[in-house]
PDB file of N, CA and C in Angstrom:
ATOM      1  N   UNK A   1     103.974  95.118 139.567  1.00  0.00           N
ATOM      2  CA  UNK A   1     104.494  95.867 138.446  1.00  0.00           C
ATOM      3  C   UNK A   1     104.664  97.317 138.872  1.00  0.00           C
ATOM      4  N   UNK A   2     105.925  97.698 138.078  1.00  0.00           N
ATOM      5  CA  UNK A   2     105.873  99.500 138.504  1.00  0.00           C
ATOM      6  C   UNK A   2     104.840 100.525 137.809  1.00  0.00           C
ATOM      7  N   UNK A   3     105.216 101.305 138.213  1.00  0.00           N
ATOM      8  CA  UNK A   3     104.537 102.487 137.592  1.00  0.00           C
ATOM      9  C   UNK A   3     104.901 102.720 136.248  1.00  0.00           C
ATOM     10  N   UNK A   4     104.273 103.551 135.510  1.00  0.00           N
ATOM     11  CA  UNK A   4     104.034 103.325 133.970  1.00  0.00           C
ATOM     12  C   UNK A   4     105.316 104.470 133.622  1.00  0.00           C
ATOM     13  N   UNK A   5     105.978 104.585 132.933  1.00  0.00           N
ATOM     14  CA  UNK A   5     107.562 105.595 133.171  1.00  0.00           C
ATOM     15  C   UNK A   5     107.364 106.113 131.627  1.00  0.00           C
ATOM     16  N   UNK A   6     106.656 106.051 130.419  1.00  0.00           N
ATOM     17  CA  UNK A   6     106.763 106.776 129.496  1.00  0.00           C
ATOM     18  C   UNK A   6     105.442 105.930 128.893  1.00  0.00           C
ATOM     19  N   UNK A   7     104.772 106.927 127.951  1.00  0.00           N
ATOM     20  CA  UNK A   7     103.439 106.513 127.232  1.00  0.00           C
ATOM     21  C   UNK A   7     104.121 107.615 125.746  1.00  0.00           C
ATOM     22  N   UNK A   8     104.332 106.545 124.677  1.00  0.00           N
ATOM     23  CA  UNK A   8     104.660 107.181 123.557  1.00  0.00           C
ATOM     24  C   UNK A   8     103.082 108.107 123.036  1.00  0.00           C
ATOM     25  N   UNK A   9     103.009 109.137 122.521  1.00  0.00           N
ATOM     26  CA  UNK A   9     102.056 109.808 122.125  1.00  0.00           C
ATOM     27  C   UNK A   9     102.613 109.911 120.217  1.00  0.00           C
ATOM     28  N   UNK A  10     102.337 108.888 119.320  1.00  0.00           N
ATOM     29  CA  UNK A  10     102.314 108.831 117.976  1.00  0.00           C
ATOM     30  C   UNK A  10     100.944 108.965 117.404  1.00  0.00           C
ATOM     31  N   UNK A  11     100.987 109.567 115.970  1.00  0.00           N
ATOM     32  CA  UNK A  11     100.128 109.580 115.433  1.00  0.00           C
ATOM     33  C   UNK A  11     100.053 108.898 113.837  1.00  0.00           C
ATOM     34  N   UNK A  12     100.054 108.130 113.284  1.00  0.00           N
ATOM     35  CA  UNK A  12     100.234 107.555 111.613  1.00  0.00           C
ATOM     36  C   UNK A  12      98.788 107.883 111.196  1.00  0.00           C
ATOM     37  N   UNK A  13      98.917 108.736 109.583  1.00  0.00           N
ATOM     38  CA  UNK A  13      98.472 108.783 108.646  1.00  0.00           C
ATOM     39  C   UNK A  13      98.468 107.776 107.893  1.00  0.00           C
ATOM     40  N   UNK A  14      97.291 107.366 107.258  1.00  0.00           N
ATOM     41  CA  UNK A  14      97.559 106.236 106.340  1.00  0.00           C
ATOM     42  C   UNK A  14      97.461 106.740 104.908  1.00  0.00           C
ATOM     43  N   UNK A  15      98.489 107.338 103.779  1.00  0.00           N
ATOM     44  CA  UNK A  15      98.128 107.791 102.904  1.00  0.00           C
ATOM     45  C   UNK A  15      97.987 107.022 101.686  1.00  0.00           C
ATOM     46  N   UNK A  16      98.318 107.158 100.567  1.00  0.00           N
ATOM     47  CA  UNK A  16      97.850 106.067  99.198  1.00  0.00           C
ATOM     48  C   UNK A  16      98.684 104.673  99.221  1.00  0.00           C
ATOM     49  N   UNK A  17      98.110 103.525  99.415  1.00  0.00           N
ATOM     50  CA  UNK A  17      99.391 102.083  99.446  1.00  0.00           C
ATOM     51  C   UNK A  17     100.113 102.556 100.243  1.00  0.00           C
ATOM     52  N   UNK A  18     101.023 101.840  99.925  1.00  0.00           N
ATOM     53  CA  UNK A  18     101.929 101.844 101.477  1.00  0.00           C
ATOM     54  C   UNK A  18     102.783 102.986 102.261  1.00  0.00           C
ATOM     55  N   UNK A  19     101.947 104.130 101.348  1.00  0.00           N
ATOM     56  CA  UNK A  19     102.682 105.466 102.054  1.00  0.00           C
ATOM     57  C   UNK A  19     101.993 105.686 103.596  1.00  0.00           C
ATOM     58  N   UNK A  20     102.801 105.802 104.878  1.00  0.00           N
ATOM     59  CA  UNK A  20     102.601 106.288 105.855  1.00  0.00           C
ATOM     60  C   UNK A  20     103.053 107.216 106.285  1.00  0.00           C
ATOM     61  N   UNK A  21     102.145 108.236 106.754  1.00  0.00           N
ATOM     62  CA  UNK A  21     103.210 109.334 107.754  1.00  0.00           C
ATOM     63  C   UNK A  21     103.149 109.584 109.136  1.00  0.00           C
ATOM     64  N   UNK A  22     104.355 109.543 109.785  1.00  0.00           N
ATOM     65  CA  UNK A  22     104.371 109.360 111.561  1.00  0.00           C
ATOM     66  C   UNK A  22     104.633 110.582 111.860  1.00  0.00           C
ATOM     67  N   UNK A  23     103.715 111.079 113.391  1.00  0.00           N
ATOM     68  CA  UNK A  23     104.088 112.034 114.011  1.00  0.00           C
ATOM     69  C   UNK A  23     104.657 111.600 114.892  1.00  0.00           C
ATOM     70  N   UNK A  24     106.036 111.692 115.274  1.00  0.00           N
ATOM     71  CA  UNK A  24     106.171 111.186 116.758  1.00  0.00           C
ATOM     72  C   UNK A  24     106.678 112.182 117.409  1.00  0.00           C
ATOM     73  N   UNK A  25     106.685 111.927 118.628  1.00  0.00           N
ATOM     74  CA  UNK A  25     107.295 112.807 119.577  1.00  0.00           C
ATOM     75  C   UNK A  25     108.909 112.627 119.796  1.00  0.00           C
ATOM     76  N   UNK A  26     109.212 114.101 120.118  1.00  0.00           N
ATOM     77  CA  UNK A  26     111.039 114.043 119.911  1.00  0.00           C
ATOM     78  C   UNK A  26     111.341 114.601 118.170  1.00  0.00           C
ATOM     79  N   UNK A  27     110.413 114.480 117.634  1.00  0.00           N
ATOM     80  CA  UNK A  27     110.697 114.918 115.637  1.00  0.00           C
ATOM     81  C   UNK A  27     109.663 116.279 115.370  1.00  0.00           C
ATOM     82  N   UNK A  28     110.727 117.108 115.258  1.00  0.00           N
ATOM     83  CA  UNK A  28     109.986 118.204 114.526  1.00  0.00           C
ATOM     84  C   UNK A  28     108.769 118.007 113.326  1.00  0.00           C
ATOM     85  N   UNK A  29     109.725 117.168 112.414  1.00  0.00           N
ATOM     86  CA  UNK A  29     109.176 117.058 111.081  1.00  0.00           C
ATOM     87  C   UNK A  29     108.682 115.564 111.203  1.00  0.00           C
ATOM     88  N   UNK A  30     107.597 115.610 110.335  1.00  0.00           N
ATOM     89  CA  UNK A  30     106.734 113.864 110.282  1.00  0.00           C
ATOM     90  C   UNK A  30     107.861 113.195 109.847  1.00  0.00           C
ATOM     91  N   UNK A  31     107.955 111.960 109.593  1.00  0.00           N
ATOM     92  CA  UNK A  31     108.415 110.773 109.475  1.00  0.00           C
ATOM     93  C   UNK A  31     107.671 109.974 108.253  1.00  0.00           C
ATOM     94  N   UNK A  32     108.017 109.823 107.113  1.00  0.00           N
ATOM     95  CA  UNK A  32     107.698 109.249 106.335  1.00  0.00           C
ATOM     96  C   UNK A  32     107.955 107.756 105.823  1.00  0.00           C
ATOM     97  N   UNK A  33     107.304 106.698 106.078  1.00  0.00           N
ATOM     98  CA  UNK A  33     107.538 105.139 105.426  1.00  0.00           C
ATOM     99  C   UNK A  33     106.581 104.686 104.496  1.00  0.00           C
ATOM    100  N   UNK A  34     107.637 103.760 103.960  1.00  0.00           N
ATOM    101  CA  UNK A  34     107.053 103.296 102.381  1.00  0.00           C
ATOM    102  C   UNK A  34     107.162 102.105 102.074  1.00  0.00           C
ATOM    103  N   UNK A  35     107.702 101.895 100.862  1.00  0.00           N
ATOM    104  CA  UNK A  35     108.358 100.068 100.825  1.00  0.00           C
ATOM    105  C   UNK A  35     109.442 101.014 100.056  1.00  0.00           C
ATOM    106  N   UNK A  36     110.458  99.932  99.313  1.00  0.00           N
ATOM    107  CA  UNK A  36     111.469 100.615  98.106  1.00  0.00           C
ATOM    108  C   UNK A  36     112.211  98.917  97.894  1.00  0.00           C
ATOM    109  N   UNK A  37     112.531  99.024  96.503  1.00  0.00           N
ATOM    110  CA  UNK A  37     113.307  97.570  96.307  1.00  0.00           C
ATOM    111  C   UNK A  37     112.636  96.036  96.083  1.00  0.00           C
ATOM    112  N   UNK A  38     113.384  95.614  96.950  1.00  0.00           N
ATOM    113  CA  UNK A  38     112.694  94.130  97.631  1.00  0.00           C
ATOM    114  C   UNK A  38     112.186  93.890  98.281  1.00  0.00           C
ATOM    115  N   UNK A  39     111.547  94.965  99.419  1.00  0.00           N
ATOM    116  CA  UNK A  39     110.115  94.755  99.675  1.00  0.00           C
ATOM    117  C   UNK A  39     109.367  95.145  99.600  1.00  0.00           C
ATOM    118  N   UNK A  40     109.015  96.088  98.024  1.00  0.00           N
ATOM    119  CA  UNK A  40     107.686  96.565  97.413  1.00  0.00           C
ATOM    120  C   UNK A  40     107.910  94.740  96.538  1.00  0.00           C
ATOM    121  N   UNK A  41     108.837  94.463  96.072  1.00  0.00           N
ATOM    122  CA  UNK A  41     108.204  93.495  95.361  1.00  0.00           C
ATOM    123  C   UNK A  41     108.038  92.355  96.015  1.00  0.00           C
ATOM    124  N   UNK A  42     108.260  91.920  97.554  1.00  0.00           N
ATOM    125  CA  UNK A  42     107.957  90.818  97.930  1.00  0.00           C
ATOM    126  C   UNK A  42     106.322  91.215  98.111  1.00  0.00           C
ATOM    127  N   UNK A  43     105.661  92.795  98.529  1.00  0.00           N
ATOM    128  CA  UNK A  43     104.279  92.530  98.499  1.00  0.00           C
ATOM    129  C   UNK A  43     103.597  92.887  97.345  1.00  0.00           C
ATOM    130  N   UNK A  44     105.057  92.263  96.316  1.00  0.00           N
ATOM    131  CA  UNK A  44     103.520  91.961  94.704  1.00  0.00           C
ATOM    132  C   UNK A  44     103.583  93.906  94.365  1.00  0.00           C
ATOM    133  N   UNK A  45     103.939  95.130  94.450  1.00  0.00           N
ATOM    134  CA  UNK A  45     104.256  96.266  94.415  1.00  0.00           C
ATOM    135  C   UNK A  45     105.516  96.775  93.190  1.00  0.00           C
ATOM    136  N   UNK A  46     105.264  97.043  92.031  1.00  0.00           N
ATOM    137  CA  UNK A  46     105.838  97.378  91.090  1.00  0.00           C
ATOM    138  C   UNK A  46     106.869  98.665  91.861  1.00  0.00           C
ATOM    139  N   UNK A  47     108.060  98.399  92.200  1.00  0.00           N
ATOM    140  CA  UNK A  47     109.170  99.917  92.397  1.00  0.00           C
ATOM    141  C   UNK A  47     108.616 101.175  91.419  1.00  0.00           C
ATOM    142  N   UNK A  48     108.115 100.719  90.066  1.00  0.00           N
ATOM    143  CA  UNK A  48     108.029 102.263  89.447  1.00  0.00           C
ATOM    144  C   UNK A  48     106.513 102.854  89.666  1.00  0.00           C
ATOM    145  N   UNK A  49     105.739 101.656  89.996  1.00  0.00           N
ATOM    146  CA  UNK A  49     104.737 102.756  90.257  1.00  0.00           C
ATOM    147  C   UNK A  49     104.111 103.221  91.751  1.00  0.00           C
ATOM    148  N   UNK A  50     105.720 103.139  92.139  1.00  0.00           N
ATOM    149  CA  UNK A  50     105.355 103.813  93.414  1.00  0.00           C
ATOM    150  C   UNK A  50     105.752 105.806  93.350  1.00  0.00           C
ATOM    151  N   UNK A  51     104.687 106.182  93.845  1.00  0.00           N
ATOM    152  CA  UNK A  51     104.943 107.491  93.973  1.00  0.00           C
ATOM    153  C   UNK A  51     106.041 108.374  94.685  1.00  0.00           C
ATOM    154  N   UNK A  52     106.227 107.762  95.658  1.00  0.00           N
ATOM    155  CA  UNK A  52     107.189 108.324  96.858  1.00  0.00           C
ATOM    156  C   UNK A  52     107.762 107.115  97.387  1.00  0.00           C
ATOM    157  N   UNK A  53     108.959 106.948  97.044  1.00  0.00           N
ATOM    158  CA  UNK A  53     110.109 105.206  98.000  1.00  0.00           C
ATOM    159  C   UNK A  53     110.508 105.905  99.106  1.00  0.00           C
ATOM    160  N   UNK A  54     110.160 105.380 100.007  1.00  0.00           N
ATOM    161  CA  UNK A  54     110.865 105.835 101.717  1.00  0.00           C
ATOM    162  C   UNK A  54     111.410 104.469 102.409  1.00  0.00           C
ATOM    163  N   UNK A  55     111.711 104.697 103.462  1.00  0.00           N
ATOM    164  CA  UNK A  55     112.690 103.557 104.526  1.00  0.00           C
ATOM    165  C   UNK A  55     111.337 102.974 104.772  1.00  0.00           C
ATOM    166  N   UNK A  56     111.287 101.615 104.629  1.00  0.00           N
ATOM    167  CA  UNK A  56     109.515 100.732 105.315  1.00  0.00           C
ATOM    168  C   UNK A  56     110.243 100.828 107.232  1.00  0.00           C
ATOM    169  N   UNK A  57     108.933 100.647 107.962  1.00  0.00           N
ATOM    170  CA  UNK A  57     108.909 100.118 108.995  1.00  0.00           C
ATOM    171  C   UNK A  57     109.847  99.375 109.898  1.00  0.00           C
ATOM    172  N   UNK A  58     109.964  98.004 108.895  1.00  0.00           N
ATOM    173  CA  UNK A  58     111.078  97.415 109.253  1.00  0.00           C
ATOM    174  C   UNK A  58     112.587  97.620 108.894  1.00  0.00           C
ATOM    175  N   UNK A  59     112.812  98.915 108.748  1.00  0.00           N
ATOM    176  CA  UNK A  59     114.153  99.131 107.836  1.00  0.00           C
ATOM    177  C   UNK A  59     114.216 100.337 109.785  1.00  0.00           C
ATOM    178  N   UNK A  60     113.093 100.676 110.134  1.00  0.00           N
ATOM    179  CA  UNK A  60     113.516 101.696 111.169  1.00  0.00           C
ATOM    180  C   UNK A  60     113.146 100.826 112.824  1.00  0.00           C
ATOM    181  N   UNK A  61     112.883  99.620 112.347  1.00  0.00           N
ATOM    182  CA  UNK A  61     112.829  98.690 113.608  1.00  0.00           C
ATOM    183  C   UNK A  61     114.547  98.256 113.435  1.00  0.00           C
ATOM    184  N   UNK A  62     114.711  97.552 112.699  1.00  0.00           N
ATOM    185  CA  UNK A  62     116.416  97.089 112.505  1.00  0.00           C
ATOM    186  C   UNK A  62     117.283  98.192 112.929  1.00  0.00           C
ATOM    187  N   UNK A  63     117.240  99.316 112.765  1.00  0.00           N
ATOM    188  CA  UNK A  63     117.723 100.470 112.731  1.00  0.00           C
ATOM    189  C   UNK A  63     118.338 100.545 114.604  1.00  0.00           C
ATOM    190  N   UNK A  64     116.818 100.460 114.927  1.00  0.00           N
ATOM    191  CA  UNK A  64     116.553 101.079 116.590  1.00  0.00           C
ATOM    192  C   UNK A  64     117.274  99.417 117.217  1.00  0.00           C
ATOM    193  N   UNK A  65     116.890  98.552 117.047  1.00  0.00           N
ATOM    194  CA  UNK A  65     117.675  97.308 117.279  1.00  0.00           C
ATOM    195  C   UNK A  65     119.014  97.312 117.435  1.00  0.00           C
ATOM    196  N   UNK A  66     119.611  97.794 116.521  1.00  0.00           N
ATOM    197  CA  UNK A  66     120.849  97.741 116.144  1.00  0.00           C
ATOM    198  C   UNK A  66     121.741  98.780 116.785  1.00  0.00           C
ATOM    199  N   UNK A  67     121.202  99.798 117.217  1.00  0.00           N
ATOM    200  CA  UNK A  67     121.576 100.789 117.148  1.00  0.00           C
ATOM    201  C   UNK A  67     121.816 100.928 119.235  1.00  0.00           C
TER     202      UNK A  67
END
């Protein structure tokens, strides 16, 4: 195997339910994920009583996939 060519340095906050916030490297500003829609309610998650709706996880994996 080669030599190791990049080691991501991230940091996630875990804040109230499914609010997360990412530090990553390359982003000035944190990075915020959430649920919103149809998949706060596939995990059982009422849309209105969420505080803050952001892009989930998998909305910024599809993203980088795709992209």
């Amino acid at each position: 195997m080669g030599d190791v060519v990049y080691v991501s340095k991230s940091r996630i906050e875990r804040r109230q339910g499914p609010l997360r916030i990412a530090h990553l490297p390359g982003e000035s500003q944190p990075v915020f994920f959430s649920v919103h829609g149809a998949i706060a309610e596939h995990y059982k998650i009422a849309p209105a009583t969420l505080k803050e709706s952001h892009a989930s996880t998998i909305d910024y994996v599809i993203s980088a996939t795709a992209g």
